[in-house]
N, C-alpha and C. Protein backbone atom coordinates (compact mmCIF):
# COMPACT_ATOMS: atom_id res chain seq x y z
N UNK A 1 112.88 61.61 123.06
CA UNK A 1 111.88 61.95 122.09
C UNK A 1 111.72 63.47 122.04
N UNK A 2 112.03 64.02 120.84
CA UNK A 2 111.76 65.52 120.65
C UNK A 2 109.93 66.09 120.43
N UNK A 3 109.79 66.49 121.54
CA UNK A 3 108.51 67.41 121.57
C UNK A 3 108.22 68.09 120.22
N UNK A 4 106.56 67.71 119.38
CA UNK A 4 106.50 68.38 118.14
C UNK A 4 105.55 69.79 118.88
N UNK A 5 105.79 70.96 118.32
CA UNK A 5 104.78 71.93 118.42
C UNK A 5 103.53 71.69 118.23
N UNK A 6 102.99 72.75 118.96
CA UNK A 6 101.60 71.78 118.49
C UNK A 6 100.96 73.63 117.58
N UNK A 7 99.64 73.60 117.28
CA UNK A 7 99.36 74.15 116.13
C UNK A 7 99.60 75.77 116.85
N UNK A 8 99.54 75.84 117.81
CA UNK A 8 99.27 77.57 118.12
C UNK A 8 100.48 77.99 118.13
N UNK A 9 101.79 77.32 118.17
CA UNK A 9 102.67 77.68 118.93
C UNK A 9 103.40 77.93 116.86
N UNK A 10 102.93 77.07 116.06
CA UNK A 10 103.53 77.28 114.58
C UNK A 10 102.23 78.38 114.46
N UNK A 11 101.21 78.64 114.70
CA UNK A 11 100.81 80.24 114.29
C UNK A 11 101.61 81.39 114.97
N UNK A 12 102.46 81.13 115.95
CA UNK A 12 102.78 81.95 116.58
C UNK A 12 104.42 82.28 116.07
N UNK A 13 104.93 81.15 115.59
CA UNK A 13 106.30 81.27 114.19
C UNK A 13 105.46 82.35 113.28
N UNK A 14 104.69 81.90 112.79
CA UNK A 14 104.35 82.65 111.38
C UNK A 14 104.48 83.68 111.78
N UNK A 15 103.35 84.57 112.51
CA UNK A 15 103.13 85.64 113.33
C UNK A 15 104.12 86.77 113.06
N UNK A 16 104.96 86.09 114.09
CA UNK A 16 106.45 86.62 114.53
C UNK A 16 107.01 87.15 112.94
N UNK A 17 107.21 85.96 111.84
CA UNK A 17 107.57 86.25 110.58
C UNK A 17 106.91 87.06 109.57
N UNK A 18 105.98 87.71 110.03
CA UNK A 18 104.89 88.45 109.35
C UNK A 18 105.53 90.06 109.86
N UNK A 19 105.06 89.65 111.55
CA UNK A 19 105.64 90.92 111.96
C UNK A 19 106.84 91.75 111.96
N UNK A 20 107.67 91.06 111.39
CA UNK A 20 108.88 91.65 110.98
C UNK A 20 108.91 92.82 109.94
N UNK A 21 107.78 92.48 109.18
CA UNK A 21 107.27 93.43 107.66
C UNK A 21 106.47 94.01 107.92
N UNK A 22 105.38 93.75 108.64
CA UNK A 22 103.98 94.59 108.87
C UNK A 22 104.18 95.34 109.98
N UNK A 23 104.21 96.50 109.50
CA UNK A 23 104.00 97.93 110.69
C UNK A 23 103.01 98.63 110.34
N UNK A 24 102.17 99.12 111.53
CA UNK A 24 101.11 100.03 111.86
C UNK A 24 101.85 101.54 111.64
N UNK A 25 101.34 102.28 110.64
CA UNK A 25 102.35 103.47 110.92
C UNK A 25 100.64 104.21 111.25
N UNK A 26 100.91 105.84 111.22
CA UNK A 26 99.97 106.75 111.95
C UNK A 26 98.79 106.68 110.47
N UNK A 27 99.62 106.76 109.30
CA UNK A 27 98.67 106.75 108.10
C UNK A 27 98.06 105.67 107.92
N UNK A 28 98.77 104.57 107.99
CA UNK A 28 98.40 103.23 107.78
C UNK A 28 98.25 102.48 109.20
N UNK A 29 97.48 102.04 109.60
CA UNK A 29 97.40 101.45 111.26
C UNK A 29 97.36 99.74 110.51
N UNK A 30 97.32 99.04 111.55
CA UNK A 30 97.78 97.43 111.15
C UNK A 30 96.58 97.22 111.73
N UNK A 31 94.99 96.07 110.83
CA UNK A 31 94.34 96.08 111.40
C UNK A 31 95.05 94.12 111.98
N UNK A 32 94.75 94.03 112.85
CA UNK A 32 95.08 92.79 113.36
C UNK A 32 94.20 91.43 114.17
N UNK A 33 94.06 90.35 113.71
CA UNK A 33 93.15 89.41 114.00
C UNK A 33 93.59 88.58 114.69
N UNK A 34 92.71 88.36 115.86
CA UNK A 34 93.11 86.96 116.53
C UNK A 34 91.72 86.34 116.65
N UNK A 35 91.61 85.01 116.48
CA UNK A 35 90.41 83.76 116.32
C UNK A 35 90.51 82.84 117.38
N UNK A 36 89.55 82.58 118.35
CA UNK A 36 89.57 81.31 118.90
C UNK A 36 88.76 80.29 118.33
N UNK A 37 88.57 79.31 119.26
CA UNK A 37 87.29 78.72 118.90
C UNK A 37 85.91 79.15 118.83
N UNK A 38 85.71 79.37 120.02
CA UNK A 38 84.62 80.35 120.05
C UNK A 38 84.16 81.48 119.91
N UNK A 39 85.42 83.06 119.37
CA UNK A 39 84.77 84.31 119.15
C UNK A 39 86.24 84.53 118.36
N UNK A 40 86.23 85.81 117.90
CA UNK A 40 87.19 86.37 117.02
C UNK A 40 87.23 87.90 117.44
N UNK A 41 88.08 88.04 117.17
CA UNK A 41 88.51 89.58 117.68
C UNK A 41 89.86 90.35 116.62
N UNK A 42 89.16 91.78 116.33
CA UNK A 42 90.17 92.78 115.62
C UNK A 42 90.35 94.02 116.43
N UNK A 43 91.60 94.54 116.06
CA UNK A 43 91.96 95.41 116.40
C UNK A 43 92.91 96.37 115.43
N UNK A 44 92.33 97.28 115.38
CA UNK A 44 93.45 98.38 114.35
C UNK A 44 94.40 99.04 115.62
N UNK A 45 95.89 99.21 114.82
CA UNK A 45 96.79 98.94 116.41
C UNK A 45 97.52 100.22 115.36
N UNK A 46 98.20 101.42 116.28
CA UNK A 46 99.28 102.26 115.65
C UNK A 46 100.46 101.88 116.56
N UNK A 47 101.51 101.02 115.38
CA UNK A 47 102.41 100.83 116.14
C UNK A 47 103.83 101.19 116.57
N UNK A 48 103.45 102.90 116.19
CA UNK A 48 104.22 103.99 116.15
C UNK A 48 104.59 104.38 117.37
N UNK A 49 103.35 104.22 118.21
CA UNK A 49 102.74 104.45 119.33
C UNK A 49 102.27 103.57 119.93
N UNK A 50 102.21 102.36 119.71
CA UNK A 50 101.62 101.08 120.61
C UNK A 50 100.46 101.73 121.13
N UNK A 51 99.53 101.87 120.49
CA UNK A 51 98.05 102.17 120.74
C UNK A 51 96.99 101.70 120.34
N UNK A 52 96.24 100.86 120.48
CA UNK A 52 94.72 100.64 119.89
C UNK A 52 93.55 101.63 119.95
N UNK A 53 93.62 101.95 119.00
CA UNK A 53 92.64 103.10 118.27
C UNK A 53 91.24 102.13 118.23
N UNK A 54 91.10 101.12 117.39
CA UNK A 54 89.56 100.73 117.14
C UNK A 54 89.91 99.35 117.82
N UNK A 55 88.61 98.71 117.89
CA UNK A 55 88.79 97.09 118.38
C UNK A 55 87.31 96.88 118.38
N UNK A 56 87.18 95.42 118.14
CA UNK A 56 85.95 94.76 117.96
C UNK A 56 86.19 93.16 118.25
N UNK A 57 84.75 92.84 118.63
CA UNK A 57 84.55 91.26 118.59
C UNK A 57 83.82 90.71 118.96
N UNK A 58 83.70 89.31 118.72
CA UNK A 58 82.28 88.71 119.05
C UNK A 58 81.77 88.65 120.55
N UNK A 59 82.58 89.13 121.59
CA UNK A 59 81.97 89.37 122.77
C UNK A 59 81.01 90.66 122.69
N UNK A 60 81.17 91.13 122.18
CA UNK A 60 80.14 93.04 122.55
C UNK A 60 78.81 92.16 122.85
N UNK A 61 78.05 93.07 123.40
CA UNK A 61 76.66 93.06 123.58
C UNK A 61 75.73 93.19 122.38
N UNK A 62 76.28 93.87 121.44
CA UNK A 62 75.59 94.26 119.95
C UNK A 62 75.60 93.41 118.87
N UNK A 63 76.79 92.31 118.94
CA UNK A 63 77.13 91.33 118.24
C UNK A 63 76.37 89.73 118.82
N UNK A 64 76.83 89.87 120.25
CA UNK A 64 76.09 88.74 120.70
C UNK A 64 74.79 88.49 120.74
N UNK A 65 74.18 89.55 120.98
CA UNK A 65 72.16 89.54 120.93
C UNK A 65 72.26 89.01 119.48
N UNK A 66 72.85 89.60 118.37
CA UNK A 66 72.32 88.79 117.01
C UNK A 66 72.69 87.44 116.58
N UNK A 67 73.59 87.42 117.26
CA UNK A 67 74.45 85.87 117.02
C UNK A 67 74.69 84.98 118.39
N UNK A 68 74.27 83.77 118.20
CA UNK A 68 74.17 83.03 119.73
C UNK A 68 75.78 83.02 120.02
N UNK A 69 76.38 82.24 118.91
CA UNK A 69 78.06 81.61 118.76
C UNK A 69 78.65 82.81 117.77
N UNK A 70 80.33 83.28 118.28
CA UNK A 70 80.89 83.84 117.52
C UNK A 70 81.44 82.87 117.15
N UNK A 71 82.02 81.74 116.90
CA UNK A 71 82.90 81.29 116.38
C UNK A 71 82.74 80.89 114.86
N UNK A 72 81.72 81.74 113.96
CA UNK A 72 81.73 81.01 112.93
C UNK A 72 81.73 82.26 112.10
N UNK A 73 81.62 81.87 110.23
CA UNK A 73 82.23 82.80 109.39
C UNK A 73 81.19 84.39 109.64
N UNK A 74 79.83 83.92 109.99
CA UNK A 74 78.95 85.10 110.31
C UNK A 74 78.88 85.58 111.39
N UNK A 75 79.58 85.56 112.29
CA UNK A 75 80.36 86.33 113.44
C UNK A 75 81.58 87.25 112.96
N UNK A 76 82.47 86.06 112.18
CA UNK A 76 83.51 86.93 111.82
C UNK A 76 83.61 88.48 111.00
N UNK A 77 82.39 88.13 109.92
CA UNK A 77 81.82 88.92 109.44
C UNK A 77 81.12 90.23 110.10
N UNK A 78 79.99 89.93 110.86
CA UNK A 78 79.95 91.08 111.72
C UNK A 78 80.78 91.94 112.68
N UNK A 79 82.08 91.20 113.18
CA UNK A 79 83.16 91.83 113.39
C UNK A 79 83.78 92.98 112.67
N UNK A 80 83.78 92.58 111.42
CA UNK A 80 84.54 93.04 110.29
C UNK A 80 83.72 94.00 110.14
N UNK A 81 82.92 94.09 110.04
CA UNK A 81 81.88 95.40 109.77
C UNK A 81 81.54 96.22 110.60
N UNK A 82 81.58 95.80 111.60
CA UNK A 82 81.83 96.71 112.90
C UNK A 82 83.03 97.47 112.87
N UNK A 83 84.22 97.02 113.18
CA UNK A 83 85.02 97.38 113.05
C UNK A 83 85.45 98.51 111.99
N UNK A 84 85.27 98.48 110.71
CA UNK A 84 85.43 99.17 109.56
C UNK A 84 84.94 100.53 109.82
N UNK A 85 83.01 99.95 110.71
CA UNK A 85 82.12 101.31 110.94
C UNK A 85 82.98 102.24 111.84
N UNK A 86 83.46 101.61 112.89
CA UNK A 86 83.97 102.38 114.09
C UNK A 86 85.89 102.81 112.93
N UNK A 87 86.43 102.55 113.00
CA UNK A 87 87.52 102.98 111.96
C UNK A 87 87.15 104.15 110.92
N UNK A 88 85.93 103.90 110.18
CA UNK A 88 85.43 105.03 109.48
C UNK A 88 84.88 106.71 110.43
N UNK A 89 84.80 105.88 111.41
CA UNK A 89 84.34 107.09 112.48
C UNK A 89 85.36 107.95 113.04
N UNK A 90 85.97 107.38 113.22
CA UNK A 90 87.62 107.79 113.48
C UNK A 90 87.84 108.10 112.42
N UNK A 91 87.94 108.21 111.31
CA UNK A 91 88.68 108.60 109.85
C UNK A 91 89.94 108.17 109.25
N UNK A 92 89.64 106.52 109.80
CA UNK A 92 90.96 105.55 109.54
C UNK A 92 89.88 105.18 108.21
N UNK A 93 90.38 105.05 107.20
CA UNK A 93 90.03 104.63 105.75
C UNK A 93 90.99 102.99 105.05
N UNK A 94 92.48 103.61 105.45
CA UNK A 94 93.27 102.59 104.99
C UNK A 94 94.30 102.19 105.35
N UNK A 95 94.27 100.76 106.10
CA UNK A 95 94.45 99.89 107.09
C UNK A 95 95.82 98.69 106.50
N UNK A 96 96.75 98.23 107.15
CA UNK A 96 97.46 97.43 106.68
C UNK A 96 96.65 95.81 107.38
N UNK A 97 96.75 95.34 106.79
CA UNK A 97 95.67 93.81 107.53
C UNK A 97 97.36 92.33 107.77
N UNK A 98 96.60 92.40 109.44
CA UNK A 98 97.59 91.38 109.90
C UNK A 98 97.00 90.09 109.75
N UNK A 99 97.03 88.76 109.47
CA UNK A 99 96.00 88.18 109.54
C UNK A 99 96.70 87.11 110.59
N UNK A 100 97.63 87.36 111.29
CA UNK A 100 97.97 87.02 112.99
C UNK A 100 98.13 85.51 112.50
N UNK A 101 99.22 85.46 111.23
CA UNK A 101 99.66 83.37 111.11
C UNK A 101 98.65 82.86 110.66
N UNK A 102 97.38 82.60 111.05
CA UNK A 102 96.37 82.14 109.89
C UNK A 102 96.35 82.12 108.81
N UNK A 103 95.64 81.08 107.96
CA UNK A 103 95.56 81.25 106.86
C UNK A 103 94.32 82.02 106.66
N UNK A 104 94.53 82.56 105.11
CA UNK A 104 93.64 84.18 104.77
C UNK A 104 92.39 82.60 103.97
N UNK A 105 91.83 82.07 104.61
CA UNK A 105 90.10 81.48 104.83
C UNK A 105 89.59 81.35 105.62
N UNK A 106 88.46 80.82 105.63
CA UNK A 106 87.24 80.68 106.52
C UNK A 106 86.80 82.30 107.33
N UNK A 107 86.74 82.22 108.76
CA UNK A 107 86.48 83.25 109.44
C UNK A 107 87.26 84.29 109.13
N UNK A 108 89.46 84.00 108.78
CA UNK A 108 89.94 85.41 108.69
C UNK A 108 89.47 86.36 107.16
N UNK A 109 88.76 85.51 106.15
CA UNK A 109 88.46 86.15 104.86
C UNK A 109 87.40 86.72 105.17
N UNK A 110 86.51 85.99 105.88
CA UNK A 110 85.12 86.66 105.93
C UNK A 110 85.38 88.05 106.75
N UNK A 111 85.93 87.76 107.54
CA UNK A 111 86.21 89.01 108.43
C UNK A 111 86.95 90.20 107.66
N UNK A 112 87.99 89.99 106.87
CA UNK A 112 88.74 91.17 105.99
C UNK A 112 87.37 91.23 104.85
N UNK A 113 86.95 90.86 104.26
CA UNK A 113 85.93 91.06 103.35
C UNK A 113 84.47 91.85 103.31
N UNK A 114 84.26 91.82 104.58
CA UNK A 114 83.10 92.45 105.41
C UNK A 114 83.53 93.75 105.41
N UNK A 115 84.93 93.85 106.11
CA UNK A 115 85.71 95.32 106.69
C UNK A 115 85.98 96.20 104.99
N UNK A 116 86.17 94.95 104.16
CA UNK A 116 86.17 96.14 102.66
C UNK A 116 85.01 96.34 102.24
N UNK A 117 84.14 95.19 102.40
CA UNK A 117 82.57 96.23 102.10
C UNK A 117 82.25 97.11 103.07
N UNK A 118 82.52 97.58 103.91
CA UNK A 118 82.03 98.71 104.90
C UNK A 118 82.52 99.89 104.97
N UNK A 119 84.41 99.60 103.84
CA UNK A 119 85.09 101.01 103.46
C UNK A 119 86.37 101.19 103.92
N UNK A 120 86.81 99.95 104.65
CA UNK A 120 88.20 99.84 104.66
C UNK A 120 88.62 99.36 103.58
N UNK A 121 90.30 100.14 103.25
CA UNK A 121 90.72 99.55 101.98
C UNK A 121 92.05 98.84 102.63
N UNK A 122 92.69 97.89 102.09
CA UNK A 122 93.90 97.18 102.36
C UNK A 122 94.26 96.04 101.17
């Protein structure tokens, strides 16, 4: 009997097939998402340099006092806006968006959608 994949391991095909095209350059940084069940996390990555410049997620202390659970679209959201703030601080403006094999709904839209109302463009 042939073993079927199970779901993380086909986000992790996609991924791979994404990343072949999507590069972080110094102008453009790759902002990049990963989701669990319970919290979500971004990171703008230069992958010129294999460096993380910004990063956010529903663990901080600033996110969690307002929200009991990250795992839902208004976590993701405050991620996203965080993130954007701290990127704007840095004087990263415009971002290439990984959305890490997921599909672009639920938490990963809310999360890119937040980050363009706050002034990231992608």
């Amino acid at each position: 009997m042939i073993n079927k994949p199970d779901s993380n391991e086909i986000r992790r095909r996609k991924h791979l097939r994404v990343r072949k095209k999507i590069i972080g350059t110094p102008a453009r940084p790759r902002l990049c998402v990963f989701r669990s069940n319970s919290n979500i996390y971004a990171q703008i990555i230069d992958d010129s340099t294999g460096t993380t410049l910004v990063s956010a997620s529903t663990l901080e202390k600033d996110i969690k006092t307002d929200l009991p659970f990250g795992g839902n679209v208004d976590g993701a959201a405050a991620v996203g806006k965080l993130i954007a703030e701290r990127a704007v601080d840095k004087g990263i403006n415009e971002v290439v968006f990984d959305r890490g094999g997921y599909i672009f709904h639920g938490r990963v839209a809310a999360l890119a959608e937040a980050a363009r109302k706050a002034g990231l463009t992608f």
